[in-house]
Each structure stands twice: as structure tokens, then as C-alpha cells.
C-alpha atoms as a PDB file:
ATOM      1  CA  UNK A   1       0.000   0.000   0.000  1.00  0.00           C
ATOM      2  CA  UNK A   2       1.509   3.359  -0.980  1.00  0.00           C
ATOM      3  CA  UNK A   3       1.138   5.930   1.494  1.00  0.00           C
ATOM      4  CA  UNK A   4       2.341   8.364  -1.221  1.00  0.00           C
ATOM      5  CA  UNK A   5       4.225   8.184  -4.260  1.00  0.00           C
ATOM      6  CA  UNK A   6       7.736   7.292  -3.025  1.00  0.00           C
ATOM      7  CA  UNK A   7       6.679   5.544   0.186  1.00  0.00           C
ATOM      8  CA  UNK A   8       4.954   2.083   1.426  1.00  0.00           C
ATOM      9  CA  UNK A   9       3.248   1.062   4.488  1.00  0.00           C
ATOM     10  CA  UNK A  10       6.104  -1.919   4.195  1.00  0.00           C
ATOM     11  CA  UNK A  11       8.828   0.582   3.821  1.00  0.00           C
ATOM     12  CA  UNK A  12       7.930   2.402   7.086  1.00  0.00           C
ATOM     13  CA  UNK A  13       6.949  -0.646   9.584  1.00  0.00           C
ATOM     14  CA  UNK A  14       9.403  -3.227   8.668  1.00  0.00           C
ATOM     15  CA  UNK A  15      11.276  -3.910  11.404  1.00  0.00           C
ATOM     16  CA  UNK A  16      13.603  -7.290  11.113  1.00  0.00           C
ATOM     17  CA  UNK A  17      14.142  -7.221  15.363  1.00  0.00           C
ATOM     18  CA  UNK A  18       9.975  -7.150  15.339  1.00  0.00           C
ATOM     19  CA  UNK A  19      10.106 -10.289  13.047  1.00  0.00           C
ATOM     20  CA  UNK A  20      12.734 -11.567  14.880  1.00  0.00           C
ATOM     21  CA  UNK A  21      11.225 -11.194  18.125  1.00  0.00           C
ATOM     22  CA  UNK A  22       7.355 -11.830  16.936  1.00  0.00           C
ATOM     23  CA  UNK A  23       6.289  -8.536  17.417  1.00  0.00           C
ATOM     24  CA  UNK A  24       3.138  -7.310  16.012  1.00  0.00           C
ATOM     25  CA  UNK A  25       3.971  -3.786  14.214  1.00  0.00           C
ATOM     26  CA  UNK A  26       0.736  -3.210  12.317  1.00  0.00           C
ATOM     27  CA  UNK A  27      -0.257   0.655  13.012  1.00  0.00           C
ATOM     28  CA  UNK A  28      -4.197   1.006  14.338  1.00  0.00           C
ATOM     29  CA  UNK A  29      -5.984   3.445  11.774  1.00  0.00           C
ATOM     30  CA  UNK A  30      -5.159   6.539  13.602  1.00  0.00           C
ATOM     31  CA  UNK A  31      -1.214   5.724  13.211  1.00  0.00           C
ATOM     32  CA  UNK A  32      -1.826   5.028   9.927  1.00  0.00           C
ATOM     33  CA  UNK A  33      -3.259   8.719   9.047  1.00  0.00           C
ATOM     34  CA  UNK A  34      -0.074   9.511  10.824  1.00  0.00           C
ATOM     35  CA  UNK A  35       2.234   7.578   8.521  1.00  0.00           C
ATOM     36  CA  UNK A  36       0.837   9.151   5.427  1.00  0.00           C
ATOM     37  CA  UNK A  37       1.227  12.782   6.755  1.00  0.00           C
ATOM     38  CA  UNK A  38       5.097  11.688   7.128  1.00  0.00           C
ATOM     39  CA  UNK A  39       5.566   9.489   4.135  1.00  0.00           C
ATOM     40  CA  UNK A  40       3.970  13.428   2.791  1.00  0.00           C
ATOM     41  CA  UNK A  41       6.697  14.894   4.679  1.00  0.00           C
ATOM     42  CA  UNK A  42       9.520  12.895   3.277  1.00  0.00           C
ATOM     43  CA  UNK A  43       8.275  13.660  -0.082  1.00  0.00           C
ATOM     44  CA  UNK A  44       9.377  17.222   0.804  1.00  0.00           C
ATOM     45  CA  UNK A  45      12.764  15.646   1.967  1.00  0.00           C
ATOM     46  CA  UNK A  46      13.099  13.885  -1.191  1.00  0.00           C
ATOM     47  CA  UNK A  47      12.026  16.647  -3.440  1.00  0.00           C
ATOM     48  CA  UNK A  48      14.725  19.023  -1.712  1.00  0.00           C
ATOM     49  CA  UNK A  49      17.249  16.600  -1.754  1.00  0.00           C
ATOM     50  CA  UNK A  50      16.576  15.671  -5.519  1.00  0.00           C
ATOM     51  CA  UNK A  51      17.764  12.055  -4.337  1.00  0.00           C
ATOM     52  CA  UNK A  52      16.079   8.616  -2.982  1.00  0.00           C
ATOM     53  CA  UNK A  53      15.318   8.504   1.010  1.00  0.00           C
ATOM     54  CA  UNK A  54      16.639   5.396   2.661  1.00  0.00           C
ATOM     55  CA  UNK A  55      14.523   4.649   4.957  1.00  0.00           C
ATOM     56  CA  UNK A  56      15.910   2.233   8.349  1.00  0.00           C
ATOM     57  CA  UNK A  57      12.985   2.859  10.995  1.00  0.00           C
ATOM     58  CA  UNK A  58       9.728   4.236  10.515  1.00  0.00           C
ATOM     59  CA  UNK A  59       6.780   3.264  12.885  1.00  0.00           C
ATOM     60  CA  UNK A  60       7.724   1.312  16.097  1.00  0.00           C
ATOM     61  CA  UNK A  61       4.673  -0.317  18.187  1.00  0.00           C
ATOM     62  CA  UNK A  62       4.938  -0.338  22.138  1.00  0.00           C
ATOM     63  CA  UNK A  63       6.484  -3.366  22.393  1.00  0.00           C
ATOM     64  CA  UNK A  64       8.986  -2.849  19.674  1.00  0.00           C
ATOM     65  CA  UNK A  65       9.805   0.790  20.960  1.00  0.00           C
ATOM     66  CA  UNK A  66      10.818  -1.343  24.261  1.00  0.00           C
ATOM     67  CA  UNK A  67      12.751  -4.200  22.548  1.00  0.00           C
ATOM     68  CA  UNK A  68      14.849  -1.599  20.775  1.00  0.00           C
ATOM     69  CA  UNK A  69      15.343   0.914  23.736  1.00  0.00           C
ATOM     70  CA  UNK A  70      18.643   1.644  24.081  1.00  0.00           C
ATOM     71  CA  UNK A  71      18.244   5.384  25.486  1.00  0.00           C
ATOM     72  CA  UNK A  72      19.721   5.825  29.141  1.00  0.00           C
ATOM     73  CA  UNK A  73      16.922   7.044  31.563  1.00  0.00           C
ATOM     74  CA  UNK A  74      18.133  10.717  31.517  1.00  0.00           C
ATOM     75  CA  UNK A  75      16.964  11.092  28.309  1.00  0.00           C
ATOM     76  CA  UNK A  76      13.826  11.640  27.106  1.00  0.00           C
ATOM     77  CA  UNK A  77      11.426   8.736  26.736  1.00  0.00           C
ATOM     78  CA  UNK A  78       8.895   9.765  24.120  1.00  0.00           C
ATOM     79  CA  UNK A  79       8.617   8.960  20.589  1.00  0.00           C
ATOM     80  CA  UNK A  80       7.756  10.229  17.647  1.00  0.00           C
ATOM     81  CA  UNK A  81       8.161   6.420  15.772  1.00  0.00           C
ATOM     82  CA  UNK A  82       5.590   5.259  18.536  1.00  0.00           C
ATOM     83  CA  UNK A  83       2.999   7.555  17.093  1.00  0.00           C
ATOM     84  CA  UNK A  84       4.345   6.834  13.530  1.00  0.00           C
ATOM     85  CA  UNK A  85       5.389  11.024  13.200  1.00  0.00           C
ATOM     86  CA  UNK A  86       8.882   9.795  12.582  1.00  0.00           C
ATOM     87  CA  UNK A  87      11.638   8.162  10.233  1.00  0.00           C
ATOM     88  CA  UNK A  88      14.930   7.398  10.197  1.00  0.00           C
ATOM     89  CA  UNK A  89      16.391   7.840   7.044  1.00  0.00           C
ATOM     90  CA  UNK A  90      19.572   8.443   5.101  1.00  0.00           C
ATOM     91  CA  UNK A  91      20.136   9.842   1.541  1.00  0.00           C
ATOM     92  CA  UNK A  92      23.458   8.303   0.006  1.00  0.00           C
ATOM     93  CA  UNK A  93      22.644  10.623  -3.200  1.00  0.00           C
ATOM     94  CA  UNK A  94      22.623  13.839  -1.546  1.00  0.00           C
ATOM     95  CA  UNK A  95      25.402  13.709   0.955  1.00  0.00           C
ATOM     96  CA  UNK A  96      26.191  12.666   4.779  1.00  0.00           C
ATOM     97  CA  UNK A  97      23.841  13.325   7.917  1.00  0.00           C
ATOM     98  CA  UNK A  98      25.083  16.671   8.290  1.00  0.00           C
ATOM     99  CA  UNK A  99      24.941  17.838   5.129  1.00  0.00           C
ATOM    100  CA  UNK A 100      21.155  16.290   4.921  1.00  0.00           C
ATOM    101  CA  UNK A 101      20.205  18.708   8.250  1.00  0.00           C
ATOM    102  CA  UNK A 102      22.301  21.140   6.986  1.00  0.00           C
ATOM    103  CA  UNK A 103      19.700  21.115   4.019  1.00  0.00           C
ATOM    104  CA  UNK A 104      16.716  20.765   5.279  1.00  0.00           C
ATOM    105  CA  UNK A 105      17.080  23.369   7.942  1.00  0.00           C
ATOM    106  CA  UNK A 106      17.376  25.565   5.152  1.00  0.00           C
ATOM    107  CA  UNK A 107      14.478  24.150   2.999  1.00  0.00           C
ATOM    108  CA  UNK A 108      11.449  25.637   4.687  1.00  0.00           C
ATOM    109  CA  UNK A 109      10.286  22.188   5.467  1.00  0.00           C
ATOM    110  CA  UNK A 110       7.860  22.373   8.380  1.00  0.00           C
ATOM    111  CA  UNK A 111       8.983  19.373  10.856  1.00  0.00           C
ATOM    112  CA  UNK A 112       8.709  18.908  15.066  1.00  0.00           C
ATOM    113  CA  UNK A 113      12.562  17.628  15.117  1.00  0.00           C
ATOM    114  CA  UNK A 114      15.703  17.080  12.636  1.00  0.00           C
ATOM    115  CA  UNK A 115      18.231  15.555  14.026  1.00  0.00           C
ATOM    116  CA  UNK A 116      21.418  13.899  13.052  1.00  0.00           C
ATOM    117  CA  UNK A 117      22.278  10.105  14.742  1.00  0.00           C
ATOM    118  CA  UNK A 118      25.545   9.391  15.910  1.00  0.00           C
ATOM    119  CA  UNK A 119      26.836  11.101  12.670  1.00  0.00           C
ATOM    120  CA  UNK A 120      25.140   7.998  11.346  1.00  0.00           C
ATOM    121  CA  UNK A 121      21.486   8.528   9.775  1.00  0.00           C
ATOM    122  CA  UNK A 122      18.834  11.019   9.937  1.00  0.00           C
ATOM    123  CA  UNK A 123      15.400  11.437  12.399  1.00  0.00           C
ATOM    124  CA  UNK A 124      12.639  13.460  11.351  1.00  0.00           C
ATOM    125  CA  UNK A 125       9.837  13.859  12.833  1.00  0.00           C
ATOM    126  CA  UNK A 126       6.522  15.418  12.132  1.00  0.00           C
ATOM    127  CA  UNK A 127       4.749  15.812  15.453  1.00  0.00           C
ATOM    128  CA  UNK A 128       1.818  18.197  15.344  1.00  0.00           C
ATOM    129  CA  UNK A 129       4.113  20.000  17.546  1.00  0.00           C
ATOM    130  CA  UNK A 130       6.148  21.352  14.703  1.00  0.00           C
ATOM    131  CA  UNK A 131       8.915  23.204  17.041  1.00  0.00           C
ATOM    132  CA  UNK A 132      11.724  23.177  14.371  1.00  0.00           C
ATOM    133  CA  UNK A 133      14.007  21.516  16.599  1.00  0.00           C
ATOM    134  CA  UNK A 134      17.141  20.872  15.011  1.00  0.00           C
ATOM    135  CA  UNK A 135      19.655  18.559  17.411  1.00  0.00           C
ATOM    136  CA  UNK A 136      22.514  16.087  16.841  1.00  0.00           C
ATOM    137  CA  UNK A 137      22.963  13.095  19.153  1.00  0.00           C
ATOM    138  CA  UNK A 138      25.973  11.167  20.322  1.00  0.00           C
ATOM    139  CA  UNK A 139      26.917   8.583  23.040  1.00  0.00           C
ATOM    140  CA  UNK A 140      26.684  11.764  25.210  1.00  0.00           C
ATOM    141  CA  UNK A 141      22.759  12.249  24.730  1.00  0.00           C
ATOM    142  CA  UNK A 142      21.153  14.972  22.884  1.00  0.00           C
ATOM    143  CA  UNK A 143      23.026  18.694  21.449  1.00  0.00           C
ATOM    144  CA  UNK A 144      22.540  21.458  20.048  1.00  0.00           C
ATOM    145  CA  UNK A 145      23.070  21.018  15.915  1.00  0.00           C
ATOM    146  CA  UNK A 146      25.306  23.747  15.712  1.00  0.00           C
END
């Protein structure tokens, strides 16, 4: 089922530790109107990027959100995957992590959070909030970007 024109239902709740672990990760209806305002989202991302989103983690149930916490308890404890207002995504074609949030804090993309993963990958999320928070996090916890 595509959610929009570059991006499945598969693409954002396959989760190999969820198979792995028999986890259920099919979003309820309301998660699902979720998912299709961010696969909407990442459309923007892809558009400004001109380049193919990876996406590695989209929409995490409860249970999988616990089998994959990994976050020490000083940090915050919501998120945005639960509600499915996030991804985690890298775009090879464009450039690295940075130079993706470099981008897109530029692009006029409306988002709740950009942040760049252990110089690794990129989280967006797109939270009702929409606070244009733009952090980097390291082994350290959460940062500023800049």
C-alpha cells in the first residue's frame, strides 16, 4: 500500500528485530493517518534533496519501541516512531547526515525535530508539535546542531 508516491506502508513498519522477536507492528488506523502525513513529509525531503530517502525505521509499536530501547533514563522517553510522526532515514545521493540537516534546515520544510544520529542517519519527525528543533545526538545524549 503506498502511502504516497515514493513511500509504502512496508517501507515504514518493517522492522527485522519485530520479526525476529514476533512482534506485532501493524499501526491502528489513527497511526496510519499519521504515517501518510510523514511518508507526505519525506516527499518534501526527497524533493529538496533531488535524491532517494533510505529509509531504516519508521513506525515502532509499544512493544517494539521497548525491545529496541537503548536510550539511558536521563533522556527523554517519548517517541515520535511510537505515534508513527517519525523516520529514520539516510540519503546516500545527496550527501552525509550533516549535510542532509544542513539542508533541510534551510528548505522551509515544516517538521517537530531534525536531528542527526551518531553522525550515522537522519530522524525526522513530524509531530503536530512542529517546534523546528534541530539537534545532533551522540553517546553523550542529545546537542545542540550547531
Amino acid at each position: 500500500m503506498h502511502l504516497s508516491s515514493h513511500f509504502t506502508l512496508q517501507e515504514l513498519t518493517t522492522s527485522q528485530i519485530a520479526r525476529r522477536n514476533g512482534i506485532d507492528n501493524t499501526p491502528t488506523p489513527e497511526i496510519l493517518l499519521h504515517l501518510k502525513r510523514t511518508a507526505l513529509g519525506l516527499e518534501a525531503v526527497r524533493i529538496r534533496l533531488g535524491a532517494p530517502v533510505i529509509v531504516s525505521s519508521g513506525y515502532r509499536c509499544q512493544a517494539l519501541e521497548r525491545a529496541l530501547k537503548r536510550k539511558p533514563p536521563t533522556w527523554t522517553s517519548a517517541s515520535a516512531h511510537t505515534d508513527g510522526d517519525a523516520a529514520d532515514f539516510i540519503c546516500p545521493g545527496f550527501g552525509s547526515p550533516s549535510t542532509v540537516v544542513s539542508a533541510l534546515m534551510e528548505a522551509g520544510i515544516a517538521f517537530d525535530q531534525l536531528i542527526q544520529e551518531y553522525g550515522e542517519w537522519v530522524h525526522i519527525s513530524f509531530a503536530p508539535r512542529m517546534r523546528g528543533q534541530v539537534l545532533r545526538i551522540d553517546e553523550q545524549g542529545p546537542h545542540p546542531f550547531f
